[in-house]
C-alpha atoms as a PDB file:
ATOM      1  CA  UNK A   1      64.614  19.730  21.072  1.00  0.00           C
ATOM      2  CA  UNK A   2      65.470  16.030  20.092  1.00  0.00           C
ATOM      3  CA  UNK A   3      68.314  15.468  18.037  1.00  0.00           C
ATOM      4  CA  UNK A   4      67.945  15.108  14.337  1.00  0.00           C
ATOM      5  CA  UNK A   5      68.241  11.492  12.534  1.00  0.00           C
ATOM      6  CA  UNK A   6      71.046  12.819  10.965  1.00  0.00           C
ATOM      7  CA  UNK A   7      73.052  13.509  14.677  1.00  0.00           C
ATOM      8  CA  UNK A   8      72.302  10.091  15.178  1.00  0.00           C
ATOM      9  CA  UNK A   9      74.156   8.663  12.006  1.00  0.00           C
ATOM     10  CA  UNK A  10      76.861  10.548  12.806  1.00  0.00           C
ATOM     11  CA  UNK A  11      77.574   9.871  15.948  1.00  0.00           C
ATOM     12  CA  UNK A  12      77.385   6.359  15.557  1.00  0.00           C
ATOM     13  CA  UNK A  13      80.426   6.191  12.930  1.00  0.00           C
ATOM     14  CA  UNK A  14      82.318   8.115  15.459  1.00  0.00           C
ATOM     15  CA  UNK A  15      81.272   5.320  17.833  1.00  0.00           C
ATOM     16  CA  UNK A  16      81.817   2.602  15.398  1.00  0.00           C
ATOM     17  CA  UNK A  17      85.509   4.745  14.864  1.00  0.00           C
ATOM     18  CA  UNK A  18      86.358   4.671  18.375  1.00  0.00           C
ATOM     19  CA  UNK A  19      85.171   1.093  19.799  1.00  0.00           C
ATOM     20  CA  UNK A  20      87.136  -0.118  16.441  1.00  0.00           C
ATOM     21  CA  UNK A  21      84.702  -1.532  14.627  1.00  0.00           C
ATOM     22  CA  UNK A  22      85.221   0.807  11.534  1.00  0.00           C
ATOM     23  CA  UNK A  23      82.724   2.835  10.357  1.00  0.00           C
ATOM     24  CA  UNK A  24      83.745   1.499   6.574  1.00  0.00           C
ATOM     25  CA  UNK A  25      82.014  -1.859   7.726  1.00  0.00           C
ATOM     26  CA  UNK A  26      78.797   0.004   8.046  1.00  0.00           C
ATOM     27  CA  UNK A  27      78.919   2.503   5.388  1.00  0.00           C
ATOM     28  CA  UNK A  28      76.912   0.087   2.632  1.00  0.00           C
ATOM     29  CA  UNK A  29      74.547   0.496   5.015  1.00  0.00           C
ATOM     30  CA  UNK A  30      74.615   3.784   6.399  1.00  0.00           C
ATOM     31  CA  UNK A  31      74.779   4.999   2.774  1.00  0.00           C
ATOM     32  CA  UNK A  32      71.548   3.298   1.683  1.00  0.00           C
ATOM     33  CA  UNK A  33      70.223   4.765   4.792  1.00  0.00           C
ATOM     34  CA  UNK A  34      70.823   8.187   3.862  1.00  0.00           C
ATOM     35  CA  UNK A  35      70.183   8.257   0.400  1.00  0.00           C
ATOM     36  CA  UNK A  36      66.306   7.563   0.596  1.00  0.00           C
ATOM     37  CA  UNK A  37      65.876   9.493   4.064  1.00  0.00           C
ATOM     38  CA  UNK A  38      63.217  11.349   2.467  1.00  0.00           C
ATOM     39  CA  UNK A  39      61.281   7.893   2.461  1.00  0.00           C
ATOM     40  CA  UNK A  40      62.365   6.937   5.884  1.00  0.00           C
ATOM     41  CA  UNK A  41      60.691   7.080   9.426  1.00  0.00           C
ATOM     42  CA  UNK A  42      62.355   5.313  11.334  1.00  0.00           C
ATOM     43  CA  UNK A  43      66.663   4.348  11.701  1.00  0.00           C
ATOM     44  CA  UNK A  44      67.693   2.365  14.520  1.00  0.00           C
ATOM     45  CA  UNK A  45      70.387   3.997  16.151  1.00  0.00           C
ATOM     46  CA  UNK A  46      72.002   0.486  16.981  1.00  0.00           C
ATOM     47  CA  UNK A  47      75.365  -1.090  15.356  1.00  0.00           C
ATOM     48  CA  UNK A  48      74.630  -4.580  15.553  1.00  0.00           C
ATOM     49  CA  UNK A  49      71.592  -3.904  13.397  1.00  0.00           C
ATOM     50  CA  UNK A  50      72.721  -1.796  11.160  1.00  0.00           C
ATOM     51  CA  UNK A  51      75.382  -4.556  10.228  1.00  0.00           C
ATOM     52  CA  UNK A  52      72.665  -6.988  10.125  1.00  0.00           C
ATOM     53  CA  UNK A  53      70.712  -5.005   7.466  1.00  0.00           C
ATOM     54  CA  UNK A  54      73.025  -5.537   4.857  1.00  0.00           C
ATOM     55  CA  UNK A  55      71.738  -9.099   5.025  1.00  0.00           C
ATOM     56  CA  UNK A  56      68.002  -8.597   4.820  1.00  0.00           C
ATOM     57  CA  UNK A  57      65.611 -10.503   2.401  1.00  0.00           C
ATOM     58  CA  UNK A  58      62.506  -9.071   1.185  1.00  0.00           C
ATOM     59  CA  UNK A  59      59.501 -11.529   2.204  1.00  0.00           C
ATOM     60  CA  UNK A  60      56.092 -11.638   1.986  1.00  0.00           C
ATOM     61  CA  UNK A  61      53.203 -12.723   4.277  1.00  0.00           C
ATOM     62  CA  UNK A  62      52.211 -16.335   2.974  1.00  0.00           C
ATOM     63  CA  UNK A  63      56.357 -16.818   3.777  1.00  0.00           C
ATOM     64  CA  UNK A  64      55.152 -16.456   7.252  1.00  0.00           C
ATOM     65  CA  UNK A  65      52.500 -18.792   7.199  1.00  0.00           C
ATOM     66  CA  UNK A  66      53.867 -22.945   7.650  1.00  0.00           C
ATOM     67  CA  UNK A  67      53.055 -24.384   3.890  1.00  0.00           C
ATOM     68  CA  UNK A  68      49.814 -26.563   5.187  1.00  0.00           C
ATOM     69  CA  UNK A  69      48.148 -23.246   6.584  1.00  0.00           C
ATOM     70  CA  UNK A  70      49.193 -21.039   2.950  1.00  0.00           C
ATOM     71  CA  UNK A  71      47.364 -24.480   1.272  1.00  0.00           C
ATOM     72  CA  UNK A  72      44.154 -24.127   3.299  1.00  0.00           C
ATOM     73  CA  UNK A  73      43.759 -20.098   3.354  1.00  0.00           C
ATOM     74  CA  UNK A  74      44.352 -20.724  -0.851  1.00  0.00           C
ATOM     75  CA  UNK A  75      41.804 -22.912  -1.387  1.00  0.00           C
ATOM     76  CA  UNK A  76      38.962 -20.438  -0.448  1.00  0.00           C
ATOM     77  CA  UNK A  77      40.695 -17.083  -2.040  1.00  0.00           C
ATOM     78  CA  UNK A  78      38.473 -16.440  -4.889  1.00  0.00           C
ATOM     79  CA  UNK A  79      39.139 -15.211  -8.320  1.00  0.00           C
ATOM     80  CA  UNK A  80      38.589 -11.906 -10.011  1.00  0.00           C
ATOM     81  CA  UNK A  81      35.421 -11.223 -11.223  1.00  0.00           C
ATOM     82  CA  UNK A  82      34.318 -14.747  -9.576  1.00  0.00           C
ATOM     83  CA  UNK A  83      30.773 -14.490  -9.966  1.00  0.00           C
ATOM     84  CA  UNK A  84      28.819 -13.593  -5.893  1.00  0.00           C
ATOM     85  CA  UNK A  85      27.186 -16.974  -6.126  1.00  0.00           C
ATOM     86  CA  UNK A  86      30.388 -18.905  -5.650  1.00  0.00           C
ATOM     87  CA  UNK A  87      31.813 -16.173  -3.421  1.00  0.00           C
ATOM     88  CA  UNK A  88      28.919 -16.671  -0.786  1.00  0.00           C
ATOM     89  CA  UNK A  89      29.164 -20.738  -1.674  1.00  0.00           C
ATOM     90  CA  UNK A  90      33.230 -20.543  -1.004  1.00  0.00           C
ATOM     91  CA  UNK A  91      32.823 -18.482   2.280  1.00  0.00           C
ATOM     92  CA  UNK A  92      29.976 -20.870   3.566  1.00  0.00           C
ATOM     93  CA  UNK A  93      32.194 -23.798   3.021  1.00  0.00           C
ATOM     94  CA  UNK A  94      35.150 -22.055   4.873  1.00  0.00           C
ATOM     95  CA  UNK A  95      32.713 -21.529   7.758  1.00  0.00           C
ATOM     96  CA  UNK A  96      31.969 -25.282   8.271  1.00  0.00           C
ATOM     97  CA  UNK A  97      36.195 -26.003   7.499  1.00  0.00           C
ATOM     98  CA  UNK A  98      37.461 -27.000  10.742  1.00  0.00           C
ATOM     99  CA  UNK A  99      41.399 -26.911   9.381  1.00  0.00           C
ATOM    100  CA  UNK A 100      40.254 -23.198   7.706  1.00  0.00           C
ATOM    101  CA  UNK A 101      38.663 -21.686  10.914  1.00  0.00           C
ATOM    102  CA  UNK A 102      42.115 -23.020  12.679  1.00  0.00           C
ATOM    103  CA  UNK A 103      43.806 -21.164  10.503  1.00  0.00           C
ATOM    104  CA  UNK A 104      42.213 -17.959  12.001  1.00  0.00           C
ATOM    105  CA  UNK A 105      43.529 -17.986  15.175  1.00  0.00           C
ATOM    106  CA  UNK A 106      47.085 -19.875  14.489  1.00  0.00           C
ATOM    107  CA  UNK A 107      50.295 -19.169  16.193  1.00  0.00           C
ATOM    108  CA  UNK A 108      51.896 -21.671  14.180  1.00  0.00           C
ATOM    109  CA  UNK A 109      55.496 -20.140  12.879  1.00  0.00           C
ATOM    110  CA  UNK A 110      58.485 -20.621  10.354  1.00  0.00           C
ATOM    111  CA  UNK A 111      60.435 -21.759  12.543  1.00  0.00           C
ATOM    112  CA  UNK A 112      63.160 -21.151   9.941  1.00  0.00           C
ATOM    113  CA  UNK A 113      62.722 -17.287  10.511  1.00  0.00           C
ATOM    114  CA  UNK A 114      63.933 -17.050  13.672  1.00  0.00           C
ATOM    115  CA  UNK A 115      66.722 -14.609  14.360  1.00  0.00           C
ATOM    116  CA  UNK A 116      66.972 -13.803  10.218  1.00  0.00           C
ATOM    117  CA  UNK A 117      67.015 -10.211   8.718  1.00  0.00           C
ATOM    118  CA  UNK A 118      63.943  -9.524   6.522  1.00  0.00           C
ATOM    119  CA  UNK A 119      61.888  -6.868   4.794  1.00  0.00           C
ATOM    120  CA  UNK A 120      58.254  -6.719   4.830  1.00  0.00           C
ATOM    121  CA  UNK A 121      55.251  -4.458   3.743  1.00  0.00           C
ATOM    122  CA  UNK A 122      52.646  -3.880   5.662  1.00  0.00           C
ATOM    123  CA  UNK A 123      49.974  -1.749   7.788  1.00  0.00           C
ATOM    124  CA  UNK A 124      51.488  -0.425  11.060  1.00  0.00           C
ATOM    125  CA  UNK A 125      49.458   0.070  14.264  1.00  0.00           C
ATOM    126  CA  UNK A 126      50.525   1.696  17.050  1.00  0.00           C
ATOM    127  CA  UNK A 127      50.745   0.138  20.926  1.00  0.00           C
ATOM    128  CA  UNK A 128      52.441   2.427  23.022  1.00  0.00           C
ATOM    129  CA  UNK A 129      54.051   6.740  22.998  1.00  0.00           C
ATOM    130  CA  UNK A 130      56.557   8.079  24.783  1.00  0.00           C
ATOM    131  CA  UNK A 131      56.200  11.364  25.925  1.00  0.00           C
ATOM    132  CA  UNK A 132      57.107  12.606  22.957  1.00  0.00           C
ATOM    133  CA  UNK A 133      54.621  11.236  21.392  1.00  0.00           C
ATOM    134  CA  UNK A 134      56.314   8.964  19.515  1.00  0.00           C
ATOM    135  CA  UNK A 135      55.813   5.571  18.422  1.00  0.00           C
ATOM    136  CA  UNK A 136      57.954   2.788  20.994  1.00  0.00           C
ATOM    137  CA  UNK A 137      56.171  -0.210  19.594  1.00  0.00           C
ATOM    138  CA  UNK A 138      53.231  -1.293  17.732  1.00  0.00           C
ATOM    139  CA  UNK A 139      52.088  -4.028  15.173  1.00  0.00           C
ATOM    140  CA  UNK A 140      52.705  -4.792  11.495  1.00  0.00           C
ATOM    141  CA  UNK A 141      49.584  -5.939   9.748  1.00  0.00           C
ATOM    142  CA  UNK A 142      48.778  -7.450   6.450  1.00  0.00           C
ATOM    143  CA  UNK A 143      46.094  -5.122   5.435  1.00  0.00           C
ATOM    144  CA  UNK A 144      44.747  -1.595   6.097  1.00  0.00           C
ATOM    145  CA  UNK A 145      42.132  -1.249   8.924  1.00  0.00           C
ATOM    146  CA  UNK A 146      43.111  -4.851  10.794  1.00  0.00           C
ATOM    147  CA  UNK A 147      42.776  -4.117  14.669  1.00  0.00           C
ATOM    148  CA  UNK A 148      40.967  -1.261  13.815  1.00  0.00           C
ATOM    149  CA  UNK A 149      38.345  -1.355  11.213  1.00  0.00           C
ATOM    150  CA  UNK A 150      38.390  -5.278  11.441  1.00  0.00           C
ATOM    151  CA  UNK A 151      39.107  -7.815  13.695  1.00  0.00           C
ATOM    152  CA  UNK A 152      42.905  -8.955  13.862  1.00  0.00           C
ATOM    153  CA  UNK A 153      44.609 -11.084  11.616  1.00  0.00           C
ATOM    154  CA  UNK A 154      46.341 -14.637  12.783  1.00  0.00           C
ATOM    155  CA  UNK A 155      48.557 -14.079  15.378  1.00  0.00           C
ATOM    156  CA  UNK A 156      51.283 -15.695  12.496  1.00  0.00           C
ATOM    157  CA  UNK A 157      50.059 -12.720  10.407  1.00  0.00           C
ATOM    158  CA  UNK A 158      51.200 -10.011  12.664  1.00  0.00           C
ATOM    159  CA  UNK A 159      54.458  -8.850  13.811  1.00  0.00           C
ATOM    160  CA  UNK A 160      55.100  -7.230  17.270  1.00  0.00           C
ATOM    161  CA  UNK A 161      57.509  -3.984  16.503  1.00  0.00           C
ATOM    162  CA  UNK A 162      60.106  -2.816  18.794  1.00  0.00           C
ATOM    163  CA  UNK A 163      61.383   0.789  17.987  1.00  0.00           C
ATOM    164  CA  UNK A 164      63.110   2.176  21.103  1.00  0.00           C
ATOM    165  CA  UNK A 165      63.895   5.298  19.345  1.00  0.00           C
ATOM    166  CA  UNK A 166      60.634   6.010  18.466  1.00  0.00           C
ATOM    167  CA  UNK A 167      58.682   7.307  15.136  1.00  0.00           C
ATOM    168  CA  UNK A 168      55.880   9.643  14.338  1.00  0.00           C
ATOM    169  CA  UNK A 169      52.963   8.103  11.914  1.00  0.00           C
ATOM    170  CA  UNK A 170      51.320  11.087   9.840  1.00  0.00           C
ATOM    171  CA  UNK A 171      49.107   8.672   8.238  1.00  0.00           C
ATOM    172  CA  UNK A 172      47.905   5.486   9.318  1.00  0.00           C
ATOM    173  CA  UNK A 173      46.463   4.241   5.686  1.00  0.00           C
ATOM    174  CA  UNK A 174      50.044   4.783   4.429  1.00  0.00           C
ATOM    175  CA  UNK A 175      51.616   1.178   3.591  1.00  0.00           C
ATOM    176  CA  UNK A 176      55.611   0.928   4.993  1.00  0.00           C
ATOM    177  CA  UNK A 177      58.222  -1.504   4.728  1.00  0.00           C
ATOM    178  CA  UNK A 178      59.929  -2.646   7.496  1.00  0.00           C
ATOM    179  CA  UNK A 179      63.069  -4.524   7.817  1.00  0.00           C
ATOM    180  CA  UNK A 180      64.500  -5.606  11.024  1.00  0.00           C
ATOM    181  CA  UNK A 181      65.297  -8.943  12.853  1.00  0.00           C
ATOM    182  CA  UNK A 182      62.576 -11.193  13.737  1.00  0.00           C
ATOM    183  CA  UNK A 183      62.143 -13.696  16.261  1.00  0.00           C
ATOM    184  CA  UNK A 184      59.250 -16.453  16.803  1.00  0.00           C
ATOM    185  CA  UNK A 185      58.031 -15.209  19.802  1.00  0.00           C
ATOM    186  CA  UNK A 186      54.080 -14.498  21.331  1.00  0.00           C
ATOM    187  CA  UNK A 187      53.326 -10.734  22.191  1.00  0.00           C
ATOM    188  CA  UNK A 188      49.584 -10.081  23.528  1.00  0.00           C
ATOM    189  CA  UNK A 189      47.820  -7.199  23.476  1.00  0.00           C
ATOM    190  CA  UNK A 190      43.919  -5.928  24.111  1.00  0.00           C
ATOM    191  CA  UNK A 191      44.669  -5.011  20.230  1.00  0.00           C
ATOM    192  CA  UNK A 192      45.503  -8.588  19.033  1.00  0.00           C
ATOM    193  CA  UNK A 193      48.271 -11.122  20.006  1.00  0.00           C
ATOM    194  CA  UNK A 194      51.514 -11.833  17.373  1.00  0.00           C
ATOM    195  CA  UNK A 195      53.608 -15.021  16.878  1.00  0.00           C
ATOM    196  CA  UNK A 196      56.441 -12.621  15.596  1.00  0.00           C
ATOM    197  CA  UNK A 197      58.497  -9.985  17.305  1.00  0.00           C
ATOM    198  CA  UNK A 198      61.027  -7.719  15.556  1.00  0.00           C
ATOM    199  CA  UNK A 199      63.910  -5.616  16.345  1.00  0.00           C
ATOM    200  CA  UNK A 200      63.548  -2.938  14.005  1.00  0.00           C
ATOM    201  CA  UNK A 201      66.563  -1.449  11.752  1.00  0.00           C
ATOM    202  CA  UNK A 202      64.442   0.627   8.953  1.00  0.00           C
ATOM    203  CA  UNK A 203      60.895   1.811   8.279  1.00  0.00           C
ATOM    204  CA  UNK A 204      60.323   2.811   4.450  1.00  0.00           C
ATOM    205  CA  UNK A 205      57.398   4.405   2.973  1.00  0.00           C
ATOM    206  CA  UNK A 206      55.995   1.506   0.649  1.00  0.00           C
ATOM    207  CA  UNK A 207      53.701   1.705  -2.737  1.00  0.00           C
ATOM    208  CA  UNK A 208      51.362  -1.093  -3.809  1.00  0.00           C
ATOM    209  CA  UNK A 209      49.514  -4.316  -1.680  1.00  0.00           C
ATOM    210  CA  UNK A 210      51.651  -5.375   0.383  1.00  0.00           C
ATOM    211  CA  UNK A 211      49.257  -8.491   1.274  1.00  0.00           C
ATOM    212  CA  UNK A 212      50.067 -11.690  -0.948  1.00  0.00           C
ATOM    213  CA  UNK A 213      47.758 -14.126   1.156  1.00  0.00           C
ATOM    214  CA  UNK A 214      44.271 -12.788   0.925  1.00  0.00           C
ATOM    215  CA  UNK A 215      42.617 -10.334  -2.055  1.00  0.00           C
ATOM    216  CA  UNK A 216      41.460  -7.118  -1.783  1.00  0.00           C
ATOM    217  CA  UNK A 217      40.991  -6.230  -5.480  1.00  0.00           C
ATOM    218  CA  UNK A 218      37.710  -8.327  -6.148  1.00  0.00           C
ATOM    219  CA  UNK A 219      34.748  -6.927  -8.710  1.00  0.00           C
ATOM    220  CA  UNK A 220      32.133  -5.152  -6.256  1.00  0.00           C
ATOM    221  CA  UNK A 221      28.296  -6.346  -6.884  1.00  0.00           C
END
């Protein structure tokens, strides 16, 4: 039997006790952690990024995307209850928008990002078990059913996740928020390639859309 989460969290303040550290450093963060471990699948068992958590910023996808791309993707988002005429008109101009299609397959970053602690909704898909059958790593997506339903997102619209302890997914239409360091660094995969790569601290059960760049909540016809 694996140890609990809970082993885990304690044995790293005895750690953080011993090596001198001080496990009152950590304890903002180790208390948050605790507090809403019903809502939590994943804790990294790691100092250094527990520390770091304290710092994390929530961000959204367009903050991903450089300011030029966000522009471009904008211009063809339509409205609510946009009548299907201009829908169809919009998405045949995007089709014959050389700086729109680019868009689609962009590994442009923010650079800015690099090496900062954030907090992010999104859709998680996993790459790779152990023989547990836990989670090791897998991708953060803007929106439900990308990789699997649908084809990928942007490679600067997907973030490569590192868990080494590993995480069980009950349901894979359940939204999370992640937090964790990211770097601007290309993973590939048969699944879909990324243009970010993060060290992950929490995983969080998350409520509501977490996609700001493109709509999902249009009128059917």
């Amino acid at each position: 039997m694996r140890p609990s989460r809970t082993f885990w969290f304690i044995a790293l303040i005895l750690v953080s006790l011993l090596s001198g550290m001080g496990a009152v450093k950590l304890w903002p963060t180790i208390k948050q952690a605790l507090s809403s471990s019903k809502q939590q699948r994943y804790i990294s068992t790691s100092a250094a990024l527990l520390e770091k958590a304290q710092s994390a910023r929530t961000v959204g996808w367009s903050n991903l995307l450089p300011e030029n791309e966000l522009e471009v993707i904008k211009r063809y988002q339509p409205e609510p209850n946009q009548p299907l005429n201009k829908q169809v008109f919009s998405a045949l101009q995007a089709t014959f928008d050389g700086d729109y299609q680019a868009t689609l397959n962009s590994t442009q970053v923010v650079t800015s990002l690099d090496g900062q602690t954030i907090s992010i909704g999104g859709y998680i898909v996993p790459l790779s078990v152990s023989e547990e059958r836990e989670i090791l790593t897998a991708f953060l997506v803007p929106y439900f059913g990308a990789c699997i339903h649908f084809p990928p997102p942007a490679p600067n619209q997907m973030i490569y996740l590192r868990t080494p302890q590993g995480f069980t997914l009950d349901d894979i239409e359940q939204a999370f928020m992640v937090t964790g360091v990211v770097h601007t660094a290309l993973f590939e995969d048969i699944q879909g390639t990324s243009a970010y790569v993060m060290d992950v601290i929490y995983i969080r059960h998350f409520s509501g859309s977490p996609d700001d760049v493109r709509r999902h909540d249009l009128q059917q016809y």
